[in-house]
N, C-alpha and C. Protein backbone atom coordinates (compact mmCIF):
# COMPACT_ATOMS: atom_id res chain seq x y z
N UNK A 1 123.97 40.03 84.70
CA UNK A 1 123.19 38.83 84.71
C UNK A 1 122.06 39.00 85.71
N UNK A 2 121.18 38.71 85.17
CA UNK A 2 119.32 38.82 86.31
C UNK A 2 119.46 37.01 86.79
N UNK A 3 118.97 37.37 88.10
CA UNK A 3 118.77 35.89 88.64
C UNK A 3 117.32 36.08 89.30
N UNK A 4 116.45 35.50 88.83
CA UNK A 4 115.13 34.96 89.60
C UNK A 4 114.98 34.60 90.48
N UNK A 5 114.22 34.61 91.89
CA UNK A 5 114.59 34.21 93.23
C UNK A 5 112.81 33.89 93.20
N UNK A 6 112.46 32.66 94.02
CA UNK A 6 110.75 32.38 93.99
C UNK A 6 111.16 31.91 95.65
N UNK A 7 110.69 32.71 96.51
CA UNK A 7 110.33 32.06 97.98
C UNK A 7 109.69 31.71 98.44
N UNK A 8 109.16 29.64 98.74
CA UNK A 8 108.28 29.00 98.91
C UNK A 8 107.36 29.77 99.09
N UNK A 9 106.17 29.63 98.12
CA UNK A 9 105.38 30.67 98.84
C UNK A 9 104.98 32.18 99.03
N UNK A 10 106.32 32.67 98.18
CA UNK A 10 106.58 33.99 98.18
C UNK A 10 106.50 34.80 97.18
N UNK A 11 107.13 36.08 96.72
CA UNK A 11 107.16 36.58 96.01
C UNK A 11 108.62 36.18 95.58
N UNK A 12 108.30 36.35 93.83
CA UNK A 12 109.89 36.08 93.04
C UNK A 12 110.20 37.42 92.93
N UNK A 13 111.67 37.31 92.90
CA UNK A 13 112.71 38.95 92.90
C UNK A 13 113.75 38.42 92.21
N UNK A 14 114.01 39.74 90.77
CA UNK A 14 114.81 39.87 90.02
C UNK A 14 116.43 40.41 90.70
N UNK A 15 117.27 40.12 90.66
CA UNK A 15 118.41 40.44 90.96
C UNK A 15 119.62 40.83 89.90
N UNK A 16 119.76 41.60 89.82
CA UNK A 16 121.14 41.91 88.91
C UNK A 16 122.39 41.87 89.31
N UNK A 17 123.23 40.76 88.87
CA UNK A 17 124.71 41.18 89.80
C UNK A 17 125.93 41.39 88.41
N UNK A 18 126.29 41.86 89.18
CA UNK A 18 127.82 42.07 88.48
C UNK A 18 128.58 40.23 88.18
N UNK A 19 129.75 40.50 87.33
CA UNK A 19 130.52 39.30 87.36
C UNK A 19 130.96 39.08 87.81
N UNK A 20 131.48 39.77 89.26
CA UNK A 20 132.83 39.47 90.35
C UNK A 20 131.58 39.03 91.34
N UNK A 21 130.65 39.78 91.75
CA UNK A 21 129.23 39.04 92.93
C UNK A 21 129.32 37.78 92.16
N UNK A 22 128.37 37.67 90.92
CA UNK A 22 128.22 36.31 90.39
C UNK A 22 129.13 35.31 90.60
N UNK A 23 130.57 35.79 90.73
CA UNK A 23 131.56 34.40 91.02
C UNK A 23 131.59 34.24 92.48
N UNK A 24 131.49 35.31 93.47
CA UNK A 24 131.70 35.26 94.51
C UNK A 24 130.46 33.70 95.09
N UNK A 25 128.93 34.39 94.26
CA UNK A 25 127.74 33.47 94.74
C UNK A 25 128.00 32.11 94.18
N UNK A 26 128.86 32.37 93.33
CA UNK A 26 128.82 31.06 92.51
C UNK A 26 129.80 29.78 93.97
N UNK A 27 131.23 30.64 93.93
CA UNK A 27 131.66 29.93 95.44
C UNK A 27 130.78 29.32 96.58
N UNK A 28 129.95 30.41 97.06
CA UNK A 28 129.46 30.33 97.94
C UNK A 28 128.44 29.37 98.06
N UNK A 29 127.93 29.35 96.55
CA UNK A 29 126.74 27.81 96.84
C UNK A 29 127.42 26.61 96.95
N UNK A 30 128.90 26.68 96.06
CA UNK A 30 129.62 25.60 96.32
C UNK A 30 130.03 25.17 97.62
N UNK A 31 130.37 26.25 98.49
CA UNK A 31 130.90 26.36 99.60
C UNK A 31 130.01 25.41 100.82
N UNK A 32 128.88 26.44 100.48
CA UNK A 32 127.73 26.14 101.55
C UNK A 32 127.13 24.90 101.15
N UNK A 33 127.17 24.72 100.11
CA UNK A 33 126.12 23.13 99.34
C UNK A 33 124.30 23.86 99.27
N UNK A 34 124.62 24.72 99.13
CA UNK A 34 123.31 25.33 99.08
C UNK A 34 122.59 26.06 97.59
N UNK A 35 121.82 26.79 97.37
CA UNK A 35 121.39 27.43 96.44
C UNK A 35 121.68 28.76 96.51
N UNK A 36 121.69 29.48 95.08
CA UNK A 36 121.78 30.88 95.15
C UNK A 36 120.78 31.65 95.79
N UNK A 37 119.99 31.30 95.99
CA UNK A 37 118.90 32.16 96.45
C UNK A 37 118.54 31.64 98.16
N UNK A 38 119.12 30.79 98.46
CA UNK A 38 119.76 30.46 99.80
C UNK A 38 120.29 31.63 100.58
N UNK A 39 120.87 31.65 99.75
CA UNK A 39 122.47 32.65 100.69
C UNK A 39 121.73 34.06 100.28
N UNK A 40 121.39 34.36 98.94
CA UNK A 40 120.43 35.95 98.62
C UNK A 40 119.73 35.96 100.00
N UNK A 41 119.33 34.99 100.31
CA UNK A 41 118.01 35.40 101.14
C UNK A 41 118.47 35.30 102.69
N UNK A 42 119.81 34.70 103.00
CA UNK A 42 120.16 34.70 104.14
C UNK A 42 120.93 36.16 104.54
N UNK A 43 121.87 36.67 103.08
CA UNK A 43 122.46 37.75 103.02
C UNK A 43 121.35 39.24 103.35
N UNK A 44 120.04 39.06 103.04
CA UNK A 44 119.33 40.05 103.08
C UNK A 44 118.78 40.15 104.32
N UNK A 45 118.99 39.04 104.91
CA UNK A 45 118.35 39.06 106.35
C UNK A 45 119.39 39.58 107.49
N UNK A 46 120.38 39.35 107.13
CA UNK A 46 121.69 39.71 107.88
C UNK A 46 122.08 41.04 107.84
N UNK A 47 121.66 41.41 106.39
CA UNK A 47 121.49 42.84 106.07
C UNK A 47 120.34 43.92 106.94
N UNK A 48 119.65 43.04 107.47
CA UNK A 48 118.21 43.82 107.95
C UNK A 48 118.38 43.76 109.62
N UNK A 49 118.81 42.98 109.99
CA UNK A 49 119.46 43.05 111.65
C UNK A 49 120.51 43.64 111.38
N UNK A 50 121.13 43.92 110.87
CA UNK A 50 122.40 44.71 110.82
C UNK A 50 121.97 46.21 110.46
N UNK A 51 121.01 46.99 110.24
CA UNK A 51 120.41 48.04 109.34
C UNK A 51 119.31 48.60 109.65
N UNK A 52 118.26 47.67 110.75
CA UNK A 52 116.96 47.41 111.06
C UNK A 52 117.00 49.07 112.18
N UNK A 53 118.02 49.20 112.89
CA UNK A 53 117.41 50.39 113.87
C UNK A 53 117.36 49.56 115.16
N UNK A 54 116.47 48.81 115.05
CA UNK A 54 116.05 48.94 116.68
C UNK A 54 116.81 47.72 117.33
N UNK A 55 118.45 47.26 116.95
CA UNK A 55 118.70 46.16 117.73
C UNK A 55 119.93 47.23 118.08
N UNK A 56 119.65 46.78 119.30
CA UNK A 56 120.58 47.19 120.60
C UNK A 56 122.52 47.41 120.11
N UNK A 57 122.78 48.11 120.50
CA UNK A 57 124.40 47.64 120.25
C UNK A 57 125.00 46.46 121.20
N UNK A 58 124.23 46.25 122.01
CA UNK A 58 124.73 45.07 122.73
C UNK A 58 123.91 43.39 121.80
N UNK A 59 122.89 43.54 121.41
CA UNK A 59 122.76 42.58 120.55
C UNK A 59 123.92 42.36 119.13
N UNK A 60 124.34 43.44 118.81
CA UNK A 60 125.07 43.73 117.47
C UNK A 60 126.51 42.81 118.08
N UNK A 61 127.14 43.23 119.53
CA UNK A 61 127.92 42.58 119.45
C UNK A 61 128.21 41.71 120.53
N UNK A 62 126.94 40.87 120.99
CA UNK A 62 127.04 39.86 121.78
C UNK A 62 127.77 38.87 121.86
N UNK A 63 127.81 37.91 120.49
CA UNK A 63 128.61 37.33 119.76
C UNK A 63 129.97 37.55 120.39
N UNK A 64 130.99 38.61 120.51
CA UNK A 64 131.92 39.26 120.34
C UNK A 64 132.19 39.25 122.36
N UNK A 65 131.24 39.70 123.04
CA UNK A 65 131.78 39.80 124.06
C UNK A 65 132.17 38.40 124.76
N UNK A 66 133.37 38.58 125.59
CA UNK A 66 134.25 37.45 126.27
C UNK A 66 134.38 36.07 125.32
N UNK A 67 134.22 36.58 124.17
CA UNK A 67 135.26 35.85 123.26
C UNK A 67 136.61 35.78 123.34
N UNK A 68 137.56 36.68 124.00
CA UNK A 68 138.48 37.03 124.22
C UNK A 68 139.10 37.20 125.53
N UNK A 69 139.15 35.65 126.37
CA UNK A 69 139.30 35.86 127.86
C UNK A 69 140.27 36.62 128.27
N UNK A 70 140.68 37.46 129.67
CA UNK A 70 142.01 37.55 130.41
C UNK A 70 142.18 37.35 131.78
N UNK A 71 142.60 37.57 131.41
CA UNK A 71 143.24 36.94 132.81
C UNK A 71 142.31 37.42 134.46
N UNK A 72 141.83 37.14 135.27
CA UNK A 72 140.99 37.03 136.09
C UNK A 72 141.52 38.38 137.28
N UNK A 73 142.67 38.57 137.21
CA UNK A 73 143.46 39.31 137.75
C UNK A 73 143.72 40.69 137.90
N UNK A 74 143.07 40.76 136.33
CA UNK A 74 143.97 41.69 135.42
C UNK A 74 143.47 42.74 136.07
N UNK A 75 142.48 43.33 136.33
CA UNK A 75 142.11 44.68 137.09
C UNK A 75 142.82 45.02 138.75
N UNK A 76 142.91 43.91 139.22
CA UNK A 76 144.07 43.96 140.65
C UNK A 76 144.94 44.39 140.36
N UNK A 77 145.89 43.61 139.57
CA UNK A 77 147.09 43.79 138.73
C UNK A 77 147.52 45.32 138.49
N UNK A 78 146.36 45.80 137.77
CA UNK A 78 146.53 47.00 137.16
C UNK A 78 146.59 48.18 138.40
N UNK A 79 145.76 47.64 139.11
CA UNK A 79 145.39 48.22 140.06
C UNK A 79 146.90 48.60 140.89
N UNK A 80 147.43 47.72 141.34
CA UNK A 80 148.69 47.52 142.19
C UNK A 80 149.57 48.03 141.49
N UNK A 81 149.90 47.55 140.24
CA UNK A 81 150.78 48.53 139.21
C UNK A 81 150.91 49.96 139.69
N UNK A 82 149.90 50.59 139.05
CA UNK A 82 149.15 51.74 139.11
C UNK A 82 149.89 52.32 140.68
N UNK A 83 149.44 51.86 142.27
CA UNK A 83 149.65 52.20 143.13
C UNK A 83 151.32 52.03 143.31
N UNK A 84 151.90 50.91 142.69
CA UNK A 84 153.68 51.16 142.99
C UNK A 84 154.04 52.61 142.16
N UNK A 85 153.80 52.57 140.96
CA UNK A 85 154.17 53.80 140.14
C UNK A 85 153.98 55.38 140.77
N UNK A 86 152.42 55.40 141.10
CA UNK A 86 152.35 56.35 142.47
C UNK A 86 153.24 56.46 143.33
N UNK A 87 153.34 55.54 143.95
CA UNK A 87 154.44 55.47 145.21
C UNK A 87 155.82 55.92 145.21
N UNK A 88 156.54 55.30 144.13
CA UNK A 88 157.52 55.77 143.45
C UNK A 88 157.78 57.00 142.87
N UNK A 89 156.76 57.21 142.37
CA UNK A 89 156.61 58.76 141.85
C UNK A 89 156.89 59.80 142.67
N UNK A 90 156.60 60.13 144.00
CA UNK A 90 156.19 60.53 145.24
C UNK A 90 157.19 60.30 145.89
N UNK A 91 157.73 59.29 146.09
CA UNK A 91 158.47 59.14 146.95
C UNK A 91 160.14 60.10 147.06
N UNK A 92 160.52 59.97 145.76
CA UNK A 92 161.73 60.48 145.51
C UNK A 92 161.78 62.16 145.89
């Protein structure tokens, strides 16, 4: 199936998808309340920071860092661990 895409303003682009994409987009406008050529055009942009070269690996996963707190400690902790096990080790 070809889908027509016209961006205010822009150039229109032919798209060919398969029937499993087509149901997927078909969800997805439902999902989003949006248009097919919504999400085409958000997907291609996501595609292009993701693909583009020049964004940082720390931009790629900014998002991602200290999403996942721990504990405030945790390097002392490890730390002291670390020095009983030594100690012990040694000692005997």
């Amino acid at each position: 199936m070809y889908y027509n895409m016209y961006y205010g303003g822009g150039e229109m682009a032919t798209v060919r998808l398969n029937n499993e994409i087509r149901n997927k987009l078909s969800i997805l406008t439902e999902i989003e309340k949006t248009t097919k050529s919504e999400i085409i055009k958000k997907a291609i942009i996501e595609y292009y920071k993701q693909h583009a070269g020049d964004i940082s690996p720390f931009e790629l996963g900014k998002d991602l860092f200290g999403r996942y707190g721990s504990d405030k400690t945790l390097s002392e902790n490890y730390k002291m661990k670390m020095k009983e096990k030594l100690h012990e080790k040694h000692t005997h």
